[in-house]
Protein backbone atom coordinates (compact mmCIF):
# COMPACT_ATOMS: atom_id res chain seq x y z
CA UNK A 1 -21.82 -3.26 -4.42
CA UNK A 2 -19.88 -6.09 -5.97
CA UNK A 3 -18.24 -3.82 -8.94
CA UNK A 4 -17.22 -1.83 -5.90
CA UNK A 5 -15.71 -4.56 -3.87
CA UNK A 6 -13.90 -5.64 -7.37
CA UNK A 7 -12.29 -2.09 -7.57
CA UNK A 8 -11.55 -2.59 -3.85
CA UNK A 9 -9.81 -6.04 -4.80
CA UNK A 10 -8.30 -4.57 -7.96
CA UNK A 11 -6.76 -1.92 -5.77
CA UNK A 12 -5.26 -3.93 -3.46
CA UNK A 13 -3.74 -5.97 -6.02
CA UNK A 14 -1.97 -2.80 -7.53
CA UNK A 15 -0.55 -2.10 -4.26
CA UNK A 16 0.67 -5.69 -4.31
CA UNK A 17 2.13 -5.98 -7.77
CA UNK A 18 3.61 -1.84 -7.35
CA UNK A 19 5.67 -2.59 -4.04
CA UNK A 20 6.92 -5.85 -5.35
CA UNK A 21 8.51 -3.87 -8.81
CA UNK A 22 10.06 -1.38 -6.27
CA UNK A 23 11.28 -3.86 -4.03
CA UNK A 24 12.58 -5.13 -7.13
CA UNK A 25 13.68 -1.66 -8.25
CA UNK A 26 15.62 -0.57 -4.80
CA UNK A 27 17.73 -3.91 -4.72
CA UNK A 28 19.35 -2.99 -8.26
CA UNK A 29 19.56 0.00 -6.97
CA UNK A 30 21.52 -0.82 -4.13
CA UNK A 31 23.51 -3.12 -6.34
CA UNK A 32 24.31 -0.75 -8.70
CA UNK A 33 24.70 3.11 -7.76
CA UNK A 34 25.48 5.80 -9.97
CA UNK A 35 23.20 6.82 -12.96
CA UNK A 36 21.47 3.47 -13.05
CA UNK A 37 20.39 4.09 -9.64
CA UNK A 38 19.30 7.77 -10.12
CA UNK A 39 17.44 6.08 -13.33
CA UNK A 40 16.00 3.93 -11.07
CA UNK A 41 15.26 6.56 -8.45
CA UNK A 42 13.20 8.04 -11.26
CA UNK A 43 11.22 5.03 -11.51
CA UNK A 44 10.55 4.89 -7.91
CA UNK A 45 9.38 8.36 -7.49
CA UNK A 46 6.76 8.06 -10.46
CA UNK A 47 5.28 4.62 -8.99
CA UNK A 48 5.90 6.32 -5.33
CA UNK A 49 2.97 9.38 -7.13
CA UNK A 50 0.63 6.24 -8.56
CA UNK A 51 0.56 4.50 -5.41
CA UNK A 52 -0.49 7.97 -3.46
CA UNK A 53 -3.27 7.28 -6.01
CA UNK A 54 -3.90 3.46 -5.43
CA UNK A 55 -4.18 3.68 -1.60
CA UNK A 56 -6.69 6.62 -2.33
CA UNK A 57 -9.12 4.69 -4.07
CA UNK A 58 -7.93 1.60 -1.68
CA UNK A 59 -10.07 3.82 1.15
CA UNK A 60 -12.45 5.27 -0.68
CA UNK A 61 -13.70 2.02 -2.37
CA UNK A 62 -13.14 0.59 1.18
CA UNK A 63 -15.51 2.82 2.70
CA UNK A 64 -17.48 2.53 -0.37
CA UNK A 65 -18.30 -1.26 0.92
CA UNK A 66 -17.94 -0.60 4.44
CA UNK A 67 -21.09 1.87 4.31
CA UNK A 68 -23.97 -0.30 2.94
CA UNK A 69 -22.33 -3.36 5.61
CA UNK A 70 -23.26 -0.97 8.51
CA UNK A 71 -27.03 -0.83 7.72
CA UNK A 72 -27.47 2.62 8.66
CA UNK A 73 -26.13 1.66 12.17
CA UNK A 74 -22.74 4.09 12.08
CA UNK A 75 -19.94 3.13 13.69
CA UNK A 76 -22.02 0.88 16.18
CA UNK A 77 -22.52 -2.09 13.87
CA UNK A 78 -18.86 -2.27 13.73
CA UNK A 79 -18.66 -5.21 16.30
CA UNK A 80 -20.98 -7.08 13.66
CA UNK A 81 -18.21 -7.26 11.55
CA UNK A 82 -16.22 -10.30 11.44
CA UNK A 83 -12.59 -10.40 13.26
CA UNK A 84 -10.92 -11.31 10.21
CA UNK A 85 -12.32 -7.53 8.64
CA UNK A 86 -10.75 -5.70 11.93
CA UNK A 87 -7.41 -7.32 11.01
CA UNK A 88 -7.97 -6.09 7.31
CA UNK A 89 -8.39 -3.04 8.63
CA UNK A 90 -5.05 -3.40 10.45
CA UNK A 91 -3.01 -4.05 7.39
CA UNK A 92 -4.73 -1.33 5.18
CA UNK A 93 -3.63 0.92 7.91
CA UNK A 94 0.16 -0.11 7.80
CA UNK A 95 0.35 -0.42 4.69
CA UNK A 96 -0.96 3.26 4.00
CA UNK A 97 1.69 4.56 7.12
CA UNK A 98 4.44 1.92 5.19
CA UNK A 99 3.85 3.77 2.13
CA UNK A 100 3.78 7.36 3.76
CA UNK A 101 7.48 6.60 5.41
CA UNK A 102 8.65 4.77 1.91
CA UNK A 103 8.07 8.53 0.56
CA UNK A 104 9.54 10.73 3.53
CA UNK A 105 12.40 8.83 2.97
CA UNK A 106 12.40 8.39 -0.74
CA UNK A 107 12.33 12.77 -0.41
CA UNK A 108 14.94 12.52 2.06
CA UNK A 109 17.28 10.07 -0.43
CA UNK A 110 16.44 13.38 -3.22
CA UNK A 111 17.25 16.34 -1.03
CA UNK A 112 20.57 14.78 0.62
CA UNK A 113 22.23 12.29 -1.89
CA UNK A 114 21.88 9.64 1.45
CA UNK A 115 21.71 6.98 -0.65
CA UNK A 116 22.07 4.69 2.49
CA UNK A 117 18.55 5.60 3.51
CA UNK A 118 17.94 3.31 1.19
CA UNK A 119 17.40 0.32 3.16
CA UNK A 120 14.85 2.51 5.09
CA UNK A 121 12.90 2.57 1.70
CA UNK A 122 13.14 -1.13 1.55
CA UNK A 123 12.05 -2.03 4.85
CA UNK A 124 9.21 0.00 4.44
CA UNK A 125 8.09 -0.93 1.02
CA UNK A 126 8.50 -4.44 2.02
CA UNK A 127 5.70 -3.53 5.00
CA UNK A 128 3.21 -2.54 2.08
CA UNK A 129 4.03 -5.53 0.22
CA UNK A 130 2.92 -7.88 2.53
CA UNK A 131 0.13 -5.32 3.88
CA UNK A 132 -1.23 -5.29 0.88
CA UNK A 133 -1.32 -8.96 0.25
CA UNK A 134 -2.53 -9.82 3.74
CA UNK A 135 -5.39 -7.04 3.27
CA UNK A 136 -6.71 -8.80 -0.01
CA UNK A 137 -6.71 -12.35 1.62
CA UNK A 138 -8.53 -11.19 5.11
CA UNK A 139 -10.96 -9.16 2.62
CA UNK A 140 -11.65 -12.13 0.52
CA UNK A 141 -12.20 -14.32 3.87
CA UNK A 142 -14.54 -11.09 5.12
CA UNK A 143 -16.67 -10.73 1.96
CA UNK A 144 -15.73 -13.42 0.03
């Protein structure tokens, strides 16, 4: 179980270091405009399709070390579980629903040209920056 709860860690982390380079990424954009910011759009949109990927493995390795915790028990044992893993829970949450609206809109930005939306992109990437980075510390006081 510990390789697993390193991949879990690992993925968090990506999720961490991802939204800070597009946080990064939208505020040249906004800067900018033009064909640096469609380059940059580019950018966003391929990260955008690795963190689809990241938060997968974020709940399946999740579940991965939620399962053996439970002891058979289900869903019952979940009161066993210390506060600070309910709160983890919390942030994986919106920072998987962060990362869902960061793309609606990102799609939205593509289809219209409403480059404005961009701050919508921001605000929402900013909420799986610090998701992410809350997760990892509440899972490293959970299992750590």
């Amino acid at each position: 179980m510990k390789w697993l709860l390193a991949a879990h860690f690992i993925a968090f982390a990506m999720g961490v270091g991802m939204s800070f380079s597009n946080l990064v990424n939208i505020r040249l954009a906004m800067r900018h405009g033009g064909e640096k910011a469609a380059g940059l759009a580019l950018l966003r949109g391929a990260l955008g399709r690795i963190g689809d990927w990241v938060i997968a493995a974020i709940w399946i390795t999740g579940i991965g070390v939620l399962v053996p915790l439970l002891g058979g028990h289900g869903l019952a044992a979940m009161g066993d579980l210390p506060v600070t893993f309910h709160i983890k829970l919390l942030f994986a949450t919106t920072l998987t629903l962060c990362h869902a609206g960061a793309r609606l809109t990102a799609a939205k930005i593509a289809r219209s040209g409403r480059t404005g939306l961009l701050r919508v992109v921001q605000t929402c990437t900013l909420g799986v920056f610090l998701s992410a980075l809350l997760a990892i510390v509440l899972a490293v006081a959970s299992f750590g």
